[in-house]
Protein backbone atom coordinates (compact mmCIF):
# COMPACT_ATOMS: atom_id res chain seq x y z
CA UNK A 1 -84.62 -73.40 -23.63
CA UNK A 2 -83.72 -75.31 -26.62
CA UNK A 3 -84.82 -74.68 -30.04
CA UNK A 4 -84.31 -74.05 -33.85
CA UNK A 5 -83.51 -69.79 -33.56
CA UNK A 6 -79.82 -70.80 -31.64
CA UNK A 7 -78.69 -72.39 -34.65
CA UNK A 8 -80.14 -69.72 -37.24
CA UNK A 9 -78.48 -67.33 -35.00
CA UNK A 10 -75.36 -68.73 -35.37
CA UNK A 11 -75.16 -68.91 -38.79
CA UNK A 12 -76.52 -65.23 -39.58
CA UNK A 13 -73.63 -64.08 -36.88
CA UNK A 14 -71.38 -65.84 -38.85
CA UNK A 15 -72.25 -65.15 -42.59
CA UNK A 16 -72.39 -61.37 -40.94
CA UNK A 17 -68.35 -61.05 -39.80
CA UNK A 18 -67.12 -63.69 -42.80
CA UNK A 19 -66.40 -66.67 -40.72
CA UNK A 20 -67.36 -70.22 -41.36
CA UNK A 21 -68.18 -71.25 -37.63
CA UNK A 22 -69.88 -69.47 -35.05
CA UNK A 23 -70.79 -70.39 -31.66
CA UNK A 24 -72.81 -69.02 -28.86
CA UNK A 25 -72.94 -68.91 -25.37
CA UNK A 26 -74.46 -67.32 -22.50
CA UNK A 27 -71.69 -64.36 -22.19
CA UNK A 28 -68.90 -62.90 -24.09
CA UNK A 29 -66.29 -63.95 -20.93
CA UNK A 30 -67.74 -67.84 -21.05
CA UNK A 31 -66.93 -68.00 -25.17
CA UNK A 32 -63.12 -66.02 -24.29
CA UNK A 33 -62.48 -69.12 -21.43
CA UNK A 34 -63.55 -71.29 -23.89
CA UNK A 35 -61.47 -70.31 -26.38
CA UNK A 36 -58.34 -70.33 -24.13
CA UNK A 37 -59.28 -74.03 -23.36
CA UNK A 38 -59.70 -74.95 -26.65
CA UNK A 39 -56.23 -73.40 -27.68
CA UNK A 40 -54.52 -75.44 -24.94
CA UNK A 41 -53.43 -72.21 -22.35
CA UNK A 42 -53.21 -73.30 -19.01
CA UNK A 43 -51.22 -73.57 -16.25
CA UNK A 44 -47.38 -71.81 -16.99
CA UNK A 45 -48.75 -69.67 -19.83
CA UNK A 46 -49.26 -66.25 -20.15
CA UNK A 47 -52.21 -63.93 -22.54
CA UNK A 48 -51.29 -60.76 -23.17
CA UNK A 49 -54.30 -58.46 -21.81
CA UNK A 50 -54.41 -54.77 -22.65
CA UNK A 51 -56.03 -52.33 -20.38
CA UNK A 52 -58.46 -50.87 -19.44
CA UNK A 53 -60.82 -53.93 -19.92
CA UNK A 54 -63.48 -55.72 -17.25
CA UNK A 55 -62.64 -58.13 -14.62
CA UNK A 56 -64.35 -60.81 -16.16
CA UNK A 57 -62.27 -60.75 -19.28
CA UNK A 58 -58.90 -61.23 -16.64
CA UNK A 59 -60.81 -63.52 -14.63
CA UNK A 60 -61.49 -65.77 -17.76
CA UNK A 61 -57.41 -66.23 -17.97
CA UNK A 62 -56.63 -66.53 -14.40
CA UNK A 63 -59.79 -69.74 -14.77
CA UNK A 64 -57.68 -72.03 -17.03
CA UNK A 65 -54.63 -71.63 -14.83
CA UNK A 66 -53.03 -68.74 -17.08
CA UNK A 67 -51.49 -65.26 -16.17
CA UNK A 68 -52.70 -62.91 -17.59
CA UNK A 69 -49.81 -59.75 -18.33
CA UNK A 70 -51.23 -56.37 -18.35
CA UNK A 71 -50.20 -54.51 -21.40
CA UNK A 72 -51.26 -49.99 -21.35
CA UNK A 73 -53.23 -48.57 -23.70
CA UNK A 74 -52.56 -45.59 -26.15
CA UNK A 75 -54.05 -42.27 -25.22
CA UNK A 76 -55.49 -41.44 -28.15
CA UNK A 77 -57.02 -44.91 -29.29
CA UNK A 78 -57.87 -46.80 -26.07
CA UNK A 79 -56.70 -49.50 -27.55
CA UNK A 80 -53.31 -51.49 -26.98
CA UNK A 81 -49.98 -50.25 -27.41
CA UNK A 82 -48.40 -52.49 -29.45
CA UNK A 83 -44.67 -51.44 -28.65
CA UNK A 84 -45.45 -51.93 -24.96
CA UNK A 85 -47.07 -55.20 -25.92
CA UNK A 86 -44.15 -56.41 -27.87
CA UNK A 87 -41.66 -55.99 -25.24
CA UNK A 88 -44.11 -58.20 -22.70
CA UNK A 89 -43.87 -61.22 -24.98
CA UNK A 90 -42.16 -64.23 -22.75
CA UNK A 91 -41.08 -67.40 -23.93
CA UNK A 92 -44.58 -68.20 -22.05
CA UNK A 93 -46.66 -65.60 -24.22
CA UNK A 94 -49.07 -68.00 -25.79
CA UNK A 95 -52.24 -65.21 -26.89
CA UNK A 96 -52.53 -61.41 -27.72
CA UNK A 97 -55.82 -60.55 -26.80
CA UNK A 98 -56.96 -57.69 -29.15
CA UNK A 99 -59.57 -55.24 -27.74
CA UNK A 100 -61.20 -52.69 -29.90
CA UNK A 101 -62.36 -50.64 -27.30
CA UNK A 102 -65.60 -48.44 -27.41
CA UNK A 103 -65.88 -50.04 -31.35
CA UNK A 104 -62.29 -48.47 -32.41
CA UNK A 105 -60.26 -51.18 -34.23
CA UNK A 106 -56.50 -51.69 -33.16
CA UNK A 107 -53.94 -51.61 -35.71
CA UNK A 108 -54.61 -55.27 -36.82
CA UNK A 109 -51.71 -55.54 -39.61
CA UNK A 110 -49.41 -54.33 -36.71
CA UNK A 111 -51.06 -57.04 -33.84
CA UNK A 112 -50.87 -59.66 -36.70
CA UNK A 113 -47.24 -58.76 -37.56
CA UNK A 114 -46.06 -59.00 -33.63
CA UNK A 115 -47.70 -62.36 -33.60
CA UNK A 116 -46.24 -64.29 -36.12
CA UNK A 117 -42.72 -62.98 -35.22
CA UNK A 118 -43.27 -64.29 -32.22
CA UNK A 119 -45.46 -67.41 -32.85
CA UNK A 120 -48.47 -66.21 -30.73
CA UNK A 121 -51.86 -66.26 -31.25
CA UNK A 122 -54.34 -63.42 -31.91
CA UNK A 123 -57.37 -63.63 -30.37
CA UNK A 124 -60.00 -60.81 -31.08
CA UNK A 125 -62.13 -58.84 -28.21
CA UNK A 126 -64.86 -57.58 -30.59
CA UNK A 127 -67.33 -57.00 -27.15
CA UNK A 128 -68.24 -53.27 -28.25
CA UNK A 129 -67.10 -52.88 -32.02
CA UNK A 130 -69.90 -55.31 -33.50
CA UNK A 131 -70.21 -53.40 -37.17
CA UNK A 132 -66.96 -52.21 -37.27
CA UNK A 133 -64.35 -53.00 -40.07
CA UNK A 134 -60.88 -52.89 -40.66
CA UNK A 135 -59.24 -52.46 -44.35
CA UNK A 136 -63.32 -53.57 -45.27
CA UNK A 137 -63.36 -56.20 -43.23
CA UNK A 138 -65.40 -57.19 -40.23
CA UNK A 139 -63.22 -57.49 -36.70
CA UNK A 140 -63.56 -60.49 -35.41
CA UNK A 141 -62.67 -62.39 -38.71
CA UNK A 142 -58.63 -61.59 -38.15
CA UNK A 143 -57.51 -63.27 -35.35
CA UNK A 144 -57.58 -67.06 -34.47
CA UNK A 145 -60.92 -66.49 -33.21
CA UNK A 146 -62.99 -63.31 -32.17
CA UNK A 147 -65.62 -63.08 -29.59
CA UNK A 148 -68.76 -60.88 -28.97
CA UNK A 149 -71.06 -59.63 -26.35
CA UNK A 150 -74.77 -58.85 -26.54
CA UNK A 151 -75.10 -57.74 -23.13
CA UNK A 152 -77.59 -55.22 -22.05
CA UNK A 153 -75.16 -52.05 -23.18
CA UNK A 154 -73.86 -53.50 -26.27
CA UNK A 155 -74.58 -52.46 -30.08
CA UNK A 156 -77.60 -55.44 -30.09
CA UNK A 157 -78.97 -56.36 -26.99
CA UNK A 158 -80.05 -59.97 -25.60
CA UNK A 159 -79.34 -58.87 -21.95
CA UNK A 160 -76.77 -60.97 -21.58
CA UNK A 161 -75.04 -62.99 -24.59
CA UNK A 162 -72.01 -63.83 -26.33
CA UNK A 163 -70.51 -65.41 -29.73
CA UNK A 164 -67.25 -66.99 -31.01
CA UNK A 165 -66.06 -66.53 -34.65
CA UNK A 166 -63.32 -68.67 -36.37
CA UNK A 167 -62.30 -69.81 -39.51
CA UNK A 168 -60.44 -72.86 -37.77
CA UNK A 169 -62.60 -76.05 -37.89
CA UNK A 170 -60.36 -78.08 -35.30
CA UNK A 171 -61.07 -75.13 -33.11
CA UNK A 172 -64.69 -74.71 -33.99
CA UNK A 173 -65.02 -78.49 -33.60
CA UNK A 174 -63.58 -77.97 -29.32
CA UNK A 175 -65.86 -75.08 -29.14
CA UNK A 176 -69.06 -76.93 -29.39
CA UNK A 177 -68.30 -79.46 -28.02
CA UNK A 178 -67.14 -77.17 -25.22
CA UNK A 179 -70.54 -75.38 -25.67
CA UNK A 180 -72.70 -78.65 -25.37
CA UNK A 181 -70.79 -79.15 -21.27
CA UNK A 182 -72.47 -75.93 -20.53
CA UNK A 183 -75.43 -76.18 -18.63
CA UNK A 184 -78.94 -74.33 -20.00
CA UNK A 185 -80.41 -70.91 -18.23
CA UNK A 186 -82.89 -71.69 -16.22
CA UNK A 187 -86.78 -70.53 -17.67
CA UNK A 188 -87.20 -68.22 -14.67
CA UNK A 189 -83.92 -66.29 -15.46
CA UNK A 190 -84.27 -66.54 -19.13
CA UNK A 191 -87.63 -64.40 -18.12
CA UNK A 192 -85.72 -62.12 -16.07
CA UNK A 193 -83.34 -61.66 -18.68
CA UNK A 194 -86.35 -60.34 -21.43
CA UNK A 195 -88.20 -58.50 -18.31
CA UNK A 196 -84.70 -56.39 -18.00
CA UNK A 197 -84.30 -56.10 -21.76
CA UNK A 198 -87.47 -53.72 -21.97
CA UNK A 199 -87.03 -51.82 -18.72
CA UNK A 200 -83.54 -51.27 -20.33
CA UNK A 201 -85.07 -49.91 -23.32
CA UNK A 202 -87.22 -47.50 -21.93
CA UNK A 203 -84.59 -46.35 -19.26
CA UNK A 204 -81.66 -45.32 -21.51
CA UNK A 205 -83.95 -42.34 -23.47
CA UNK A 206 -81.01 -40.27 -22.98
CA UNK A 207 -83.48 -37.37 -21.37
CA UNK A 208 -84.39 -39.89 -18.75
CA UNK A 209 -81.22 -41.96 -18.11
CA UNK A 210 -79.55 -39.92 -15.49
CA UNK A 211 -82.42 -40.34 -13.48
CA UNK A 212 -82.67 -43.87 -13.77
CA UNK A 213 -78.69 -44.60 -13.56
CA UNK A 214 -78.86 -42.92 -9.93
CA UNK A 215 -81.61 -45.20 -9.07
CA UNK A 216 -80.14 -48.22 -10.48
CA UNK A 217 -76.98 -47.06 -8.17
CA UNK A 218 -79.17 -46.84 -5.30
CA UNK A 219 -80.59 -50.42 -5.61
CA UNK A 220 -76.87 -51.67 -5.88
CA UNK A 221 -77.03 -55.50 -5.45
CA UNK A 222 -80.78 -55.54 -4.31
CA UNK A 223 -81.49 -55.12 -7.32
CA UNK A 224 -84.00 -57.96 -8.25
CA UNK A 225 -83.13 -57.58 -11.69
CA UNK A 226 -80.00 -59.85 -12.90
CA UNK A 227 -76.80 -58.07 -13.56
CA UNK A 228 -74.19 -58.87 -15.76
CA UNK A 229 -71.67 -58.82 -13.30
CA UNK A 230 -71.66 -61.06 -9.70
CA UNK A 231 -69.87 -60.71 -6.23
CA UNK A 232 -67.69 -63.25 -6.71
CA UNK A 233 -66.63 -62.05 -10.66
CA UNK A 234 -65.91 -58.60 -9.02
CA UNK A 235 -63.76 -60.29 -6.52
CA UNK A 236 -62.02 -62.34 -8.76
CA UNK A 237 -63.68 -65.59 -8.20
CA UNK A 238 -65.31 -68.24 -10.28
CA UNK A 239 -68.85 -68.46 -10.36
CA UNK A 240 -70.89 -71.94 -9.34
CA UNK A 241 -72.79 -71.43 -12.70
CA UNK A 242 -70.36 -70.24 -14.75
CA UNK A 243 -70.39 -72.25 -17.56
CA UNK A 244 -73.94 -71.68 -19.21
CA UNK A 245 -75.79 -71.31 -23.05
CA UNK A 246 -77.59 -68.82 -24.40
CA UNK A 247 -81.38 -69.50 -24.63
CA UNK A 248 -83.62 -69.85 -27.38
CA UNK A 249 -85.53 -66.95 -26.78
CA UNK A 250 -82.58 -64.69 -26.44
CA UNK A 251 -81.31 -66.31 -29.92
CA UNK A 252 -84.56 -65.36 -31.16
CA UNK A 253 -83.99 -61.78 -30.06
CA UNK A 254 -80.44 -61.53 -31.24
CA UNK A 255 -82.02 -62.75 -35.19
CA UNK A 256 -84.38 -59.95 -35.45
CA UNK A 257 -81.66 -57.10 -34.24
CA UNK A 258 -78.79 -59.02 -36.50
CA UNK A 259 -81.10 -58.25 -39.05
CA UNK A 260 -80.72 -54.33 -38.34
CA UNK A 261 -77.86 -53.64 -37.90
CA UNK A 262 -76.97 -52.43 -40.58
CA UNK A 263 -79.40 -49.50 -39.65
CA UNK A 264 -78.09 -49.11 -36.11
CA UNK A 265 -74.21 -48.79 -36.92
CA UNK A 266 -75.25 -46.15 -39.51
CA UNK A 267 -77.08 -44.29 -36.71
CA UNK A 268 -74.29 -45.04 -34.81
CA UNK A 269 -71.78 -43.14 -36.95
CA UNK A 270 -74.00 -40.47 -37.58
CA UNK A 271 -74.07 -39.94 -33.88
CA UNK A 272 -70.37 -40.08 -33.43
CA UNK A 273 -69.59 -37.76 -36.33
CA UNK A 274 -71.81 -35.33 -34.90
CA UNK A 275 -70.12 -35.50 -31.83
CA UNK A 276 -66.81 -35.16 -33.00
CA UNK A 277 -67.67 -32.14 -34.37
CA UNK A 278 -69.18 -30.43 -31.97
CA UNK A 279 -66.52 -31.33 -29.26
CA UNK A 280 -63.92 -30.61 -31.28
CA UNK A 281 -65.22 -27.03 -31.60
CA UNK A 282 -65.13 -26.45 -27.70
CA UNK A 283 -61.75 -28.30 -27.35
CA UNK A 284 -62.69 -31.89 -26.49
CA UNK A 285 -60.44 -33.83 -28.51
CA UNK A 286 -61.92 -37.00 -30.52
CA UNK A 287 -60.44 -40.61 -30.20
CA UNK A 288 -58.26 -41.52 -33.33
CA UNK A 289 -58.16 -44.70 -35.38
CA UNK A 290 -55.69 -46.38 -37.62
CA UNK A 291 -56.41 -45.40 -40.92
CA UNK A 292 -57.59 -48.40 -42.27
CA UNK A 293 -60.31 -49.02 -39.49
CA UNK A 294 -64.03 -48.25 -39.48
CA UNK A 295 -65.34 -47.34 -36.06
CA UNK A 296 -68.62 -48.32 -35.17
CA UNK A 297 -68.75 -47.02 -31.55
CA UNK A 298 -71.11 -48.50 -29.32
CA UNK A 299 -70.29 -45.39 -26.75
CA UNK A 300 -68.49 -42.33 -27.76
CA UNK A 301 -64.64 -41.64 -25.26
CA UNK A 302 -64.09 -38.07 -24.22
CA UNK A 303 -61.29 -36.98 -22.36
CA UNK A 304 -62.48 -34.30 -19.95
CA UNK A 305 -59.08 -33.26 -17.26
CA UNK A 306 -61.62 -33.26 -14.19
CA UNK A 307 -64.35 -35.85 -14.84
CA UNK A 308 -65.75 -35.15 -10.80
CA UNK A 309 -66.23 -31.62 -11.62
CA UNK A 310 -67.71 -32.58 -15.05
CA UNK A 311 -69.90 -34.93 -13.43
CA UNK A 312 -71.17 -32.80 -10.47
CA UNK A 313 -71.94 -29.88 -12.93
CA UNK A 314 -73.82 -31.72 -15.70
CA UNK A 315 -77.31 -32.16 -15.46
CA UNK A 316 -78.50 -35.85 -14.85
CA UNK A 317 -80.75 -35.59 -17.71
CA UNK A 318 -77.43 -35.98 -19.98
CA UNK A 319 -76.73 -39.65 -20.74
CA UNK A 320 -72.85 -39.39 -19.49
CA UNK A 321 -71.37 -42.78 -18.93
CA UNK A 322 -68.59 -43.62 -16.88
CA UNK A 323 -67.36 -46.81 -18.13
CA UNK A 324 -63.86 -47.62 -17.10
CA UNK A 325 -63.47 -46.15 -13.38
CA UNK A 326 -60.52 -48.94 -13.21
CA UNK A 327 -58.06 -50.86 -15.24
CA UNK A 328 -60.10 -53.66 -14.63
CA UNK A 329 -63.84 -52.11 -14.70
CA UNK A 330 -65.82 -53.37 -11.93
CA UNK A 331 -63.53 -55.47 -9.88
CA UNK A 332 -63.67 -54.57 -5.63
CA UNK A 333 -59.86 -53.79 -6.58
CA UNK A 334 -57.86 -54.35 -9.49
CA UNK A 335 -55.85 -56.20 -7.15
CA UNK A 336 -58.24 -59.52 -7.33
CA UNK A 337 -56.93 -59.72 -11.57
CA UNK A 338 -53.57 -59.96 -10.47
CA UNK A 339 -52.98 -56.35 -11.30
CA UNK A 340 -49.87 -54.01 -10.17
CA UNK A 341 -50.45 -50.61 -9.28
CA UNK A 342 -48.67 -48.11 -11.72
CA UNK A 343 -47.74 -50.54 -14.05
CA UNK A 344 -50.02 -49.50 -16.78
CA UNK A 345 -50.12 -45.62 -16.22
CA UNK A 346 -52.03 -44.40 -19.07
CA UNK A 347 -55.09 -46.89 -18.50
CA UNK A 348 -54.72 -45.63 -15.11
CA UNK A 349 -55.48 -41.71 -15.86
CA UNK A 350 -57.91 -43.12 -18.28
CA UNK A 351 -59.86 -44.62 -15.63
CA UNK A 352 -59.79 -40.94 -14.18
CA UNK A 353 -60.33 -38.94 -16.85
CA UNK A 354 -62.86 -40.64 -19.24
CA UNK A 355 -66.38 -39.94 -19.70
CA UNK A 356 -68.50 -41.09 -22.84
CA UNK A 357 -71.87 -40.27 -24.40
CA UNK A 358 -74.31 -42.25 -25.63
CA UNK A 359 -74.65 -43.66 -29.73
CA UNK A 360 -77.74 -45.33 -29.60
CA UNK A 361 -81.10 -45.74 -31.80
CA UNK A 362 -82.36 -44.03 -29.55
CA UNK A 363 -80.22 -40.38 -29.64
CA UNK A 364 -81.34 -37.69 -31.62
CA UNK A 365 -79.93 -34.90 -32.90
CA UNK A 366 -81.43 -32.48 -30.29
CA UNK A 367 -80.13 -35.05 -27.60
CA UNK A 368 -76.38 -34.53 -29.63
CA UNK A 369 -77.05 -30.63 -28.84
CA UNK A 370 -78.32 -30.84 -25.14
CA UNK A 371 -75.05 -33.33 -24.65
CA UNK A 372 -72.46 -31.14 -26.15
CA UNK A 373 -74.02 -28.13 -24.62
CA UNK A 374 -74.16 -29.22 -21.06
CA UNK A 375 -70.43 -30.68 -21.25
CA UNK A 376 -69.53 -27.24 -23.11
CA UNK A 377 -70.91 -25.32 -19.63
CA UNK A 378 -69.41 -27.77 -17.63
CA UNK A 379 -65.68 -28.13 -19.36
CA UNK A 380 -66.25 -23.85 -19.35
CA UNK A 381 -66.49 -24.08 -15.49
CA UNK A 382 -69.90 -22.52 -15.83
């Protein structure tokens, strides 16, 4: 599992958002823990956490003893709401965690100004906005560190992956050696992990995907295939393997997509701009963005008022995606993250009322048509 394309990797990831150190590992959530350790939080402290995010991104805080303090989301954005987050800060507040959700950059001159009033770090949650900028720079290259996933949905694709970026070299310095306690994938999983790659690929033609979403559904947790997300992360537990690298081979992969993605984010926002407007001409509104950021959406958010009826009426052949059915996406019950019912309202209806479309290599512009069409019908009630 070892070899010469991890390194190369992490140097083209890092040349690419304008840090001097990156590091990799075998998820996005295992580089955030790390992180956390390497910044000292632990037991007393608290990170900030906006919402809607995953499970696994609260479950990394709750792992190094931390609370983590739910912070809502702005309607319009998805993203944090700063003013919220502001009046959550504790004499325990020891991290922001900054989450451009769908690829939308937060205000980062705003998160960066709450910090150093308050003497908190900023830690970057880049996991869909790999591409995007902010006043022409690359998020991820703000905070104290960023991190990024490359799981199977993300703008490049090793099935499962993730990567640290930071400027500091004390920091850099804990990661690895952080990184080199983690234990290797086995070769049978890394296998598993390319075998899914290309049945992911050929499943997500959005003409085909409904189809094969329902039957990925079906097969639930027989599924022989693995999945980025376990029983005991959805329940708020840690893992036995937690802790692992990413392979060689997945590096390898990683290199060659690095390499075009310059490509893919232009398709991406070619995509989104035909979206927005097309939706905007049947009354969808688009997501906003501070004016200084540069989206690079890795799925494109639209508010529909009755996403069951949108759901039920749209043809399967149209790539919707649901993500964000909870404040804390796939946990049994938010409940297991330490989360409060009602405390975060808008990330609540946004867990009810979100759908989003595919941006992909892999849409064209008479997939755009079919999409907006078939959500046109459905929003119409026809």
């Amino acid at each position: 599992m070892r070899g010469a394309a991890i390194e190369r990797y992490e140097r083209a990831f890092a040349k690419l958002v304008g840090t001097r150190h990156a590091i990799s590992f075998a998820s996005a959530r295992i580089g955030f823990y790390g992180v956390l350790r390497a910044l000292g939080v632990g037991r007393g402290d608290e990170v900030l956490l906006p919402v809607p995010t995953h499970i696994v991104v609260a479950n990394a805080v709750r792992y190094t003893g931390a609370e983590p303090v739910y912070v809502d989301s702005e309607p319009d954005t998805y993203g944090i709401d700063l003013k919220l987050a502001e009046q959550r800060v504790s004499p325990r507040t020891k991290v922001l965690l900054l989450q451009h959700t769908f690829g939308i950059p937060t205000d980062i001159d705003a998160a960066l100004s709450l910090a150093r009033r308050h003497g908190i770090l900023v830690v970057e949650d880049c996991v869909h906005a790999l591409g995007a900028t902010y006043d022409d720079r690359a998020v991820g290259s703000f905070g104290i560190a960023g991190f990024f996933s490359t799981e199977e949905t993300k703008t490049i694709s090793t099935t499962m992956g993730g990567m640290v970026v930071t400027d500091g070299d004390e920091l850099a310095e804990r990661l690895r050696s952080f990184q080199q306690t983690c234990a290797w994938p086995s070769v049978s999983l890394t296998r598993r992990y390319l075998a899914k790659l290309v049945l992911y690929h050929l499943v997500t033609q959005p003409r085909v995907h409904g189809y094969t979403r329902w039957l990925y559904t079906r097969l639930g947790r027989r599924n022989p295939l693995p999945g980025p997300t376990s029983e005991i992360d959805r329940r708020g537990g840690r893992p036995p393997d937690y802790e692992q690298r990413l392979s060689n081979a997945q590096a390898a992969l990683g290199m060659r997509q690095l390499r075009r993605l310059d490509a893919n984010v232009a398709h991406r926002r070619r995509v989104a701009q035909a979206y927005r407007t097309q939706l905007s001409e049947i009354g969808l509104a688009p997501p906003s963005s501070p004016s200084k950021a540069a989206p690079a959406l890795v799925r494109y958010p639209v508010w529909v008022e009755d996403r069951e009826a949108v759901l039920q009426a749209v043809s399967p052949r149209v790539g919707l995606g649901t993500w964000f059915t909870s404040v804390l996406e796939e946990a049994d019950s938010p409940e297991y993250g330490s989360y409060e019912a009602g405390s975060c309202p808008v990330a609540e209806a946004i867990a009810t009322h979100l759908i989003n479309l595919p941006t992909h290599q892999r849409v064209t512009p008479e997939d755009v048509d079919s999409m907006v069409s078939a959500l046109a019908s459905a929003v119409a009630g026809r």
